[in-house]
C-alpha atoms as a PDB file:
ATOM      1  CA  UNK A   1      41.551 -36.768  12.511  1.00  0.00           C
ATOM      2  CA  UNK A   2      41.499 -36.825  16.352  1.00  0.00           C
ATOM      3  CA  UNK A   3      42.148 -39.936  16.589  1.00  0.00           C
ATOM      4  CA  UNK A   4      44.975 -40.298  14.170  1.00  0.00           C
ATOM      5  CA  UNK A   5      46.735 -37.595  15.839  1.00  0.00           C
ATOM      6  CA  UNK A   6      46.340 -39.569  19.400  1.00  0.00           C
ATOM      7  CA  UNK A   7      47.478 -42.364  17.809  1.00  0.00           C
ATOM      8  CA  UNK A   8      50.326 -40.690  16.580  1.00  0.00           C
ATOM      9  CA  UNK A   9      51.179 -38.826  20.307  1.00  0.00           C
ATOM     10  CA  UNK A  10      50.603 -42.310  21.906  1.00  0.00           C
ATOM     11  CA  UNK A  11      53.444 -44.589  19.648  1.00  0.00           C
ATOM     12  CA  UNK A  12      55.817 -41.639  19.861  1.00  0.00           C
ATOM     13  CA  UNK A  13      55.611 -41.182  23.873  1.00  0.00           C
ATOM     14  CA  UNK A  14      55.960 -44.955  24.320  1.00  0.00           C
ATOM     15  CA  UNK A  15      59.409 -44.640  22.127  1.00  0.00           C
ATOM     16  CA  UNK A  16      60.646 -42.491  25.845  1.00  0.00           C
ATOM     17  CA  UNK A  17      62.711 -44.304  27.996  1.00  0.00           C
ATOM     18  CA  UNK A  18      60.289 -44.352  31.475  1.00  0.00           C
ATOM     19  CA  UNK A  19      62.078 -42.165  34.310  1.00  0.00           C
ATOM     20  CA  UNK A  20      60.263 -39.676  37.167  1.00  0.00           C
ATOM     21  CA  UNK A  21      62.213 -36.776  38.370  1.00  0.00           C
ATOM     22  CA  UNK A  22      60.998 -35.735  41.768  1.00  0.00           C
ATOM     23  CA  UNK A  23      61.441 -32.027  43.095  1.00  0.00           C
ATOM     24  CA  UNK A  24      62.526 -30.419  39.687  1.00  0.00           C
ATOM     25  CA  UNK A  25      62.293 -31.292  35.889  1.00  0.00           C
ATOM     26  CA  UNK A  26      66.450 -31.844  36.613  1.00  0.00           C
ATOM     27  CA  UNK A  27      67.331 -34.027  38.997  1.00  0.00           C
ATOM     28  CA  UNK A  28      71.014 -34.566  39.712  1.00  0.00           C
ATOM     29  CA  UNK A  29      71.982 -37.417  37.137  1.00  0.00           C
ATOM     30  CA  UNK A  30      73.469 -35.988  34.153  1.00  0.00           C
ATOM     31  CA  UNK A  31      72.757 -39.124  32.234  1.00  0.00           C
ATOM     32  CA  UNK A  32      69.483 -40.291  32.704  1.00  0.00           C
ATOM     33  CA  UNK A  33      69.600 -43.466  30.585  1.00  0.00           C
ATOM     34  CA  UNK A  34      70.162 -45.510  33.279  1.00  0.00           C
ATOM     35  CA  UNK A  35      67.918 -44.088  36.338  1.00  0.00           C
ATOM     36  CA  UNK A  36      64.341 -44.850  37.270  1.00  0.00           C
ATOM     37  CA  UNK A  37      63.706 -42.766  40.079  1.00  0.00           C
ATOM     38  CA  UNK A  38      65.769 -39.878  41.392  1.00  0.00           C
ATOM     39  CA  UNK A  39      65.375 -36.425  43.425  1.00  0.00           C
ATOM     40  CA  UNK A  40      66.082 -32.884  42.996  1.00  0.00           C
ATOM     41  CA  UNK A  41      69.770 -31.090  44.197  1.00  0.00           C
ATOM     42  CA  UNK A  42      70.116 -29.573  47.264  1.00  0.00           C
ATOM     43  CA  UNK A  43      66.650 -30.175  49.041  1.00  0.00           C
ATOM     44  CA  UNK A  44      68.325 -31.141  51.891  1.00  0.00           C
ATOM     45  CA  UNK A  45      65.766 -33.561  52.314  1.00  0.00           C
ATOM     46  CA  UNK A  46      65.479 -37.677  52.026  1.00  0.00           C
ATOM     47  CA  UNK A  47      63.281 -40.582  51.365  1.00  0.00           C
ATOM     48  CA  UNK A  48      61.902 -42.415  54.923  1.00  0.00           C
ATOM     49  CA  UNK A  49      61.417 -45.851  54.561  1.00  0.00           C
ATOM     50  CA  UNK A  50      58.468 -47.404  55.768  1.00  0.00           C
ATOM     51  CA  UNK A  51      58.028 -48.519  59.059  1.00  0.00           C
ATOM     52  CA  UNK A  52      57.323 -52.131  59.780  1.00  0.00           C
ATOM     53  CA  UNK A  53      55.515 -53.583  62.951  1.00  0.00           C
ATOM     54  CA  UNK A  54      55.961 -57.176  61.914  1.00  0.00           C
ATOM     55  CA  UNK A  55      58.806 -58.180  59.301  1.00  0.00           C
ATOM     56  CA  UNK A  56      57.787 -59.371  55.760  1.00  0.00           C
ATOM     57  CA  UNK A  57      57.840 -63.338  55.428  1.00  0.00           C
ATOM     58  CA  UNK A  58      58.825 -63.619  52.146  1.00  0.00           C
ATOM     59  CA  UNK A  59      60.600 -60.117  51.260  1.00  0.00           C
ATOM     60  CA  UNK A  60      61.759 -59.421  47.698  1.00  0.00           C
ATOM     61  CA  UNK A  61      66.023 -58.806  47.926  1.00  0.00           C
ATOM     62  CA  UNK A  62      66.609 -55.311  48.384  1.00  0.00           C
ATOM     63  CA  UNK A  63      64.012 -54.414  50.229  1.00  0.00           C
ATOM     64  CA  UNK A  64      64.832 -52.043  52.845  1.00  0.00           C
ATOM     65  CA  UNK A  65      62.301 -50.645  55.480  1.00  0.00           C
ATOM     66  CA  UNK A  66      62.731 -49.021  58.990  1.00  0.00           C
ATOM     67  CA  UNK A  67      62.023 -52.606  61.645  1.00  0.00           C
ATOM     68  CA  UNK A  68      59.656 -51.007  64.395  1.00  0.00           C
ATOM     69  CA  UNK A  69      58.529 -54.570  65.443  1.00  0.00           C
ATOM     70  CA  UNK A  70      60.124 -53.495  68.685  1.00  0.00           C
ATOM     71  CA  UNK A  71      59.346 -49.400  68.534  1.00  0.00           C
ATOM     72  CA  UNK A  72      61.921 -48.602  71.656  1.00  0.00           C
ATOM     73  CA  UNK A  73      64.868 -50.467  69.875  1.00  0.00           C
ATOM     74  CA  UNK A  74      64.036 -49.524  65.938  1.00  0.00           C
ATOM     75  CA  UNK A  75      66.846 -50.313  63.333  1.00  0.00           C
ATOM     76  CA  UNK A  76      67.149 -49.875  59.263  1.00  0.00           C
ATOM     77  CA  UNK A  77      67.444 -52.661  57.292  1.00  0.00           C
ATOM     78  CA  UNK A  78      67.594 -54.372  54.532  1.00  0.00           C
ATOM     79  CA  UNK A  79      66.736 -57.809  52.876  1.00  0.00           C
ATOM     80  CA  UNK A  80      69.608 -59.864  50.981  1.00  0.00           C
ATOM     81  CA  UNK A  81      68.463 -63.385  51.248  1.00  0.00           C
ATOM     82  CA  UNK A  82      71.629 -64.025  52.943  1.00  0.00           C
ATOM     83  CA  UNK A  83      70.833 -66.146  55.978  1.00  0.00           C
ATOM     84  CA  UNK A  84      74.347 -66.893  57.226  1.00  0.00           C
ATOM     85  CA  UNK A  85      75.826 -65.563  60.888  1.00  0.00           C
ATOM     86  CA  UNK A  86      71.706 -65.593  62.278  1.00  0.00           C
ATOM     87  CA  UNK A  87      70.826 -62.681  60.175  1.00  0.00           C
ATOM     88  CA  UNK A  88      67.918 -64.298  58.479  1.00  0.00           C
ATOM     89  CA  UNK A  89      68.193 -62.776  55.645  1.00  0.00           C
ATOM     90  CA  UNK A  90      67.741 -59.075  57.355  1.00  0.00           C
ATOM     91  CA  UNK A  91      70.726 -57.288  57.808  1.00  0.00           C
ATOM     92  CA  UNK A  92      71.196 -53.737  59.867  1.00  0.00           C
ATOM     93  CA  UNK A  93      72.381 -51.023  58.260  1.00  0.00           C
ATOM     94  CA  UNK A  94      71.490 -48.981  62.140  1.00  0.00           C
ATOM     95  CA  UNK A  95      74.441 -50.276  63.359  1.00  0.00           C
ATOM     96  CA  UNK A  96      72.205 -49.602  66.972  1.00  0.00           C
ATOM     97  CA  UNK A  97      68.939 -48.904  68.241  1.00  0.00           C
ATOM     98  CA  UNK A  98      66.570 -46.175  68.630  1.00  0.00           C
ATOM     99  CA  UNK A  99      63.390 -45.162  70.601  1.00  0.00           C
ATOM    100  CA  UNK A 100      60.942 -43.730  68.217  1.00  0.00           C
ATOM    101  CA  UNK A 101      57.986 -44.657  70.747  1.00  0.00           C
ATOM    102  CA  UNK A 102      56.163 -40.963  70.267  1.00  0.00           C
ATOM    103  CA  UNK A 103      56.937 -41.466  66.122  1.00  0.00           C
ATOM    104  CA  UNK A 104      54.758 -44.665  66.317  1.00  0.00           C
ATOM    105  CA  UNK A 105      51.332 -43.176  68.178  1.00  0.00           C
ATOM    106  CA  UNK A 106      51.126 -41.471  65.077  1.00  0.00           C
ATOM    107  CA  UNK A 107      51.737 -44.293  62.351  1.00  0.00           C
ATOM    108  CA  UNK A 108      48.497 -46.427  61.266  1.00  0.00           C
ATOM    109  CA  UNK A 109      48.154 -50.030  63.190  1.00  0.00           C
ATOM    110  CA  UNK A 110      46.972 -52.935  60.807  1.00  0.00           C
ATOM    111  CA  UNK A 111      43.752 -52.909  62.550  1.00  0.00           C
ATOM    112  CA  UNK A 112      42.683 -49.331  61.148  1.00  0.00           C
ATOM    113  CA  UNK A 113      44.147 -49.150  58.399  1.00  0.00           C
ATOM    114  CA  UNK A 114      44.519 -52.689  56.803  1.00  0.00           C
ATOM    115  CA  UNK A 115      46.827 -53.036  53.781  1.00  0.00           C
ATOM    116  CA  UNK A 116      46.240 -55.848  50.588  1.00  0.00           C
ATOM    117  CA  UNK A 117      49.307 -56.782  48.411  1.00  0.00           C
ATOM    118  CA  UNK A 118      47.569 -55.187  45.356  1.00  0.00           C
ATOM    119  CA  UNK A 119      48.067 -51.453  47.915  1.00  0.00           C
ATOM    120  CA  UNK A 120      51.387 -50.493  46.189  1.00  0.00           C
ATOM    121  CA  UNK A 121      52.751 -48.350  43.259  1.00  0.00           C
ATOM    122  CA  UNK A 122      55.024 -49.347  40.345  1.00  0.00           C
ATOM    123  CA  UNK A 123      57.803 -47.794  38.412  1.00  0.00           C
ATOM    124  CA  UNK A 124      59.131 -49.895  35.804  1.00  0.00           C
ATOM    125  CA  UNK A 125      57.691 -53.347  35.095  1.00  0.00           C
ATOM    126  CA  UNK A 126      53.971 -53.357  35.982  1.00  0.00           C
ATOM    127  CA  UNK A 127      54.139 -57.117  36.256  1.00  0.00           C
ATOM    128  CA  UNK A 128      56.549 -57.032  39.264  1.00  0.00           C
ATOM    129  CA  UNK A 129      55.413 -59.749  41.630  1.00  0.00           C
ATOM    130  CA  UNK A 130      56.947 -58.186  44.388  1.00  0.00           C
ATOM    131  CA  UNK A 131      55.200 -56.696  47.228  1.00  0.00           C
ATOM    132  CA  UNK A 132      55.773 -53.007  49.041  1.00  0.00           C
ATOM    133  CA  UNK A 133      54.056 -50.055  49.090  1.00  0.00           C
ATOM    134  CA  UNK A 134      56.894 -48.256  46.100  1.00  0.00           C
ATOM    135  CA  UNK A 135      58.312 -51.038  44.097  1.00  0.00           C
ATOM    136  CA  UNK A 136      60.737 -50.169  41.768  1.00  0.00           C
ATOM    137  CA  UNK A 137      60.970 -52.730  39.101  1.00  0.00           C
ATOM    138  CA  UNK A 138      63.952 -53.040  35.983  1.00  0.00           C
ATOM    139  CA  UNK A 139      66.697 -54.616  34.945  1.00  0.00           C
ATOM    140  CA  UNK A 140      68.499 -52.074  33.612  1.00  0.00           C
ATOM    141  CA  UNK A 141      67.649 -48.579  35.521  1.00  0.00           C
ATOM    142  CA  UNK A 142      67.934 -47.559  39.376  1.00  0.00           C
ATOM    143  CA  UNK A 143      66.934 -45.208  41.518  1.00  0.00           C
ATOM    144  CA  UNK A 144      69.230 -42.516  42.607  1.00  0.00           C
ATOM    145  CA  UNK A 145      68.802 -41.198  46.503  1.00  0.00           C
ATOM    146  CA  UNK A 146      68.536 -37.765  47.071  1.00  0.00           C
ATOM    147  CA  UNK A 147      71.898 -36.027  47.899  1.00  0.00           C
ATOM    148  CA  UNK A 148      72.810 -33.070  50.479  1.00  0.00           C
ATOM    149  CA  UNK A 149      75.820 -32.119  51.579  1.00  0.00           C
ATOM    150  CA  UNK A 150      75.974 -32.829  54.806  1.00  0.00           C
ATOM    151  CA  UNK A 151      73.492 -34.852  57.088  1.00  0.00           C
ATOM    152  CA  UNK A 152      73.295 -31.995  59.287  1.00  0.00           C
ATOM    153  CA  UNK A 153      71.954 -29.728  56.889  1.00  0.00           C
ATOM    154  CA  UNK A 154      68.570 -31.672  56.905  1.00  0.00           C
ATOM    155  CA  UNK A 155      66.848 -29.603  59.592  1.00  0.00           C
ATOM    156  CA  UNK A 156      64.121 -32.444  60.923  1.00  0.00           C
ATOM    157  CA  UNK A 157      64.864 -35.859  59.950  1.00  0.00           C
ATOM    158  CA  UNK A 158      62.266 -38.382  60.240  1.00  0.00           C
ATOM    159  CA  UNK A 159      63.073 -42.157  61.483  1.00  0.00           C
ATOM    160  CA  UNK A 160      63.758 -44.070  58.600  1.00  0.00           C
ATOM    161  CA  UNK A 161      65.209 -41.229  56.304  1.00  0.00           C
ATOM    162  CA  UNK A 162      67.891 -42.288  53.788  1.00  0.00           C
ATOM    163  CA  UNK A 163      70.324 -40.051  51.861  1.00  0.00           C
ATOM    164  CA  UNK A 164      73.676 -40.374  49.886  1.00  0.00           C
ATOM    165  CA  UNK A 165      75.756 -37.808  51.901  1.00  0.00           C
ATOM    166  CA  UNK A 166      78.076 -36.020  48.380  1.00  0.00           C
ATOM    167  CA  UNK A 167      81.042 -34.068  50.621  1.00  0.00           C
ATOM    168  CA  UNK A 168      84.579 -34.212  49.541  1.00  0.00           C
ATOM    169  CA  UNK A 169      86.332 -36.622  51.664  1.00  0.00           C
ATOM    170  CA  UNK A 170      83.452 -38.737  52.923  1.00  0.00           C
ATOM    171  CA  UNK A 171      80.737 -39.478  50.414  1.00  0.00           C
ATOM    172  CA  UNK A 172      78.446 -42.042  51.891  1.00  0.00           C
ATOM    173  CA  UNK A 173      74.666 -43.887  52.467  1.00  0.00           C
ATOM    174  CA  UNK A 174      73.659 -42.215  55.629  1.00  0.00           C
ATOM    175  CA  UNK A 175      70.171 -43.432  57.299  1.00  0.00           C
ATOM    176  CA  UNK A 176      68.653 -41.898  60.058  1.00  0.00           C
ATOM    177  CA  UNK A 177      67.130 -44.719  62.600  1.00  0.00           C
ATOM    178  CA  UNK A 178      65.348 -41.743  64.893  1.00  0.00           C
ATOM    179  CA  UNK A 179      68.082 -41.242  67.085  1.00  0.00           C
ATOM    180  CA  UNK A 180      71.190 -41.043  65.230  1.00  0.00           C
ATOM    181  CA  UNK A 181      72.605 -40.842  61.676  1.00  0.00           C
ATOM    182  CA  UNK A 182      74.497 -44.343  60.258  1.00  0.00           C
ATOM    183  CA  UNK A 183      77.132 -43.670  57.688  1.00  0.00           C
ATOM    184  CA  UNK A 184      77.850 -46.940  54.866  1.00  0.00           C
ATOM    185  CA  UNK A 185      80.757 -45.606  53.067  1.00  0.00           C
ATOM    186  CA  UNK A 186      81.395 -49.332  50.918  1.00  0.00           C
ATOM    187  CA  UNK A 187      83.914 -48.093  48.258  1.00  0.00           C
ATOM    188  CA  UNK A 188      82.381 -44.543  47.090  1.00  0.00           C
ATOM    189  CA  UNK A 189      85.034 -42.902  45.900  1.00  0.00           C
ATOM    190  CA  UNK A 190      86.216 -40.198  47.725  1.00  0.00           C
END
């Protein structure tokens, strides 16, 4: 009987569409069909990105990550495979540099804490050749960031923080390179 009424349980949860809520059993999409990862409301927090010493070789597009190769002149960026103007493939979303010296005594080096590609978590498809430490893998959901209402109500941002800034009149990507706050407004509607 147990093991008919597992078997039951198990075919009917993997009929739910996959998606993790993080912060409340809400989020802030109303319509969840198409989201893989989101945040609660009005945390007034944001993801960081991880910082990099050395850039990835062969990056997956989309990537983004905070570039600490050089930790007195740190920038967020992203991957698009687009290699055109010298960006090799990397472009900045900092728009300039910051010092985050002090942040980086306190981050793991390679040579304490070394790192394998099979080190890394998956949401979506589980076959995802990509590599990262949070891969988020489908074809058909996304994540959405976590929203405040204003970059300054996030009290202690880390280097590397990202947010989608939801104030009438400017709604934006903002990401936080240790020093200052960059805005990408692209064409969010206003």
């Amino acid at each position: 009987m147990k093991k008919i009424l597992m078997t039951l349980f198990l075919a009917g949860v993997s009929t739910f569409n996959a998606q993790i809520i993080i912060g409340d059993a809400k989020g802030t999409a109303t319509v969840k069909t198409s989201v893989l990862l989101e945040f609660a409301a009005d945390e007034n927090k944001g993801i960081i990105l991880p910082y990099v010493r050395f850039l990835p070789q062969s990056p997956a597009e989309g990537t983004i990550l905070l570039d600490a190769s050089t930790s007195t002149a740190v920038r967020v960026k992203v991957y698009n495979a687009n290699t055109s103007f010298g960006t090799n493939g990397w472009l900045d979303l900092s728009g300039q540099s910051a010092n985050i010296s002090d942040a980086m005594t306190a981050q793991p080096t390679f040579a304490n804490a070394p790192e394998t590609s099979a080190a890394k978590a998956i949401i979506g498809d589980v076959t995802s050749l990509a590599n990262g430490v949070l891969i988020l893998e489908s074809t058909t959901k996304a994540m959405v960031l976590p929203i405040v209402a204003d970059v300054q109500d996030v009290l202690s941002p880390s280097p590397g923080m990202m947010v989608y800034v939801n104030k009438a009149g400017s709604k934006r990507l903002a990401v936080y390179n240790g020093s200052v706050w960059s805005f990408w407004r692209g064409d969010f509607p206003t």
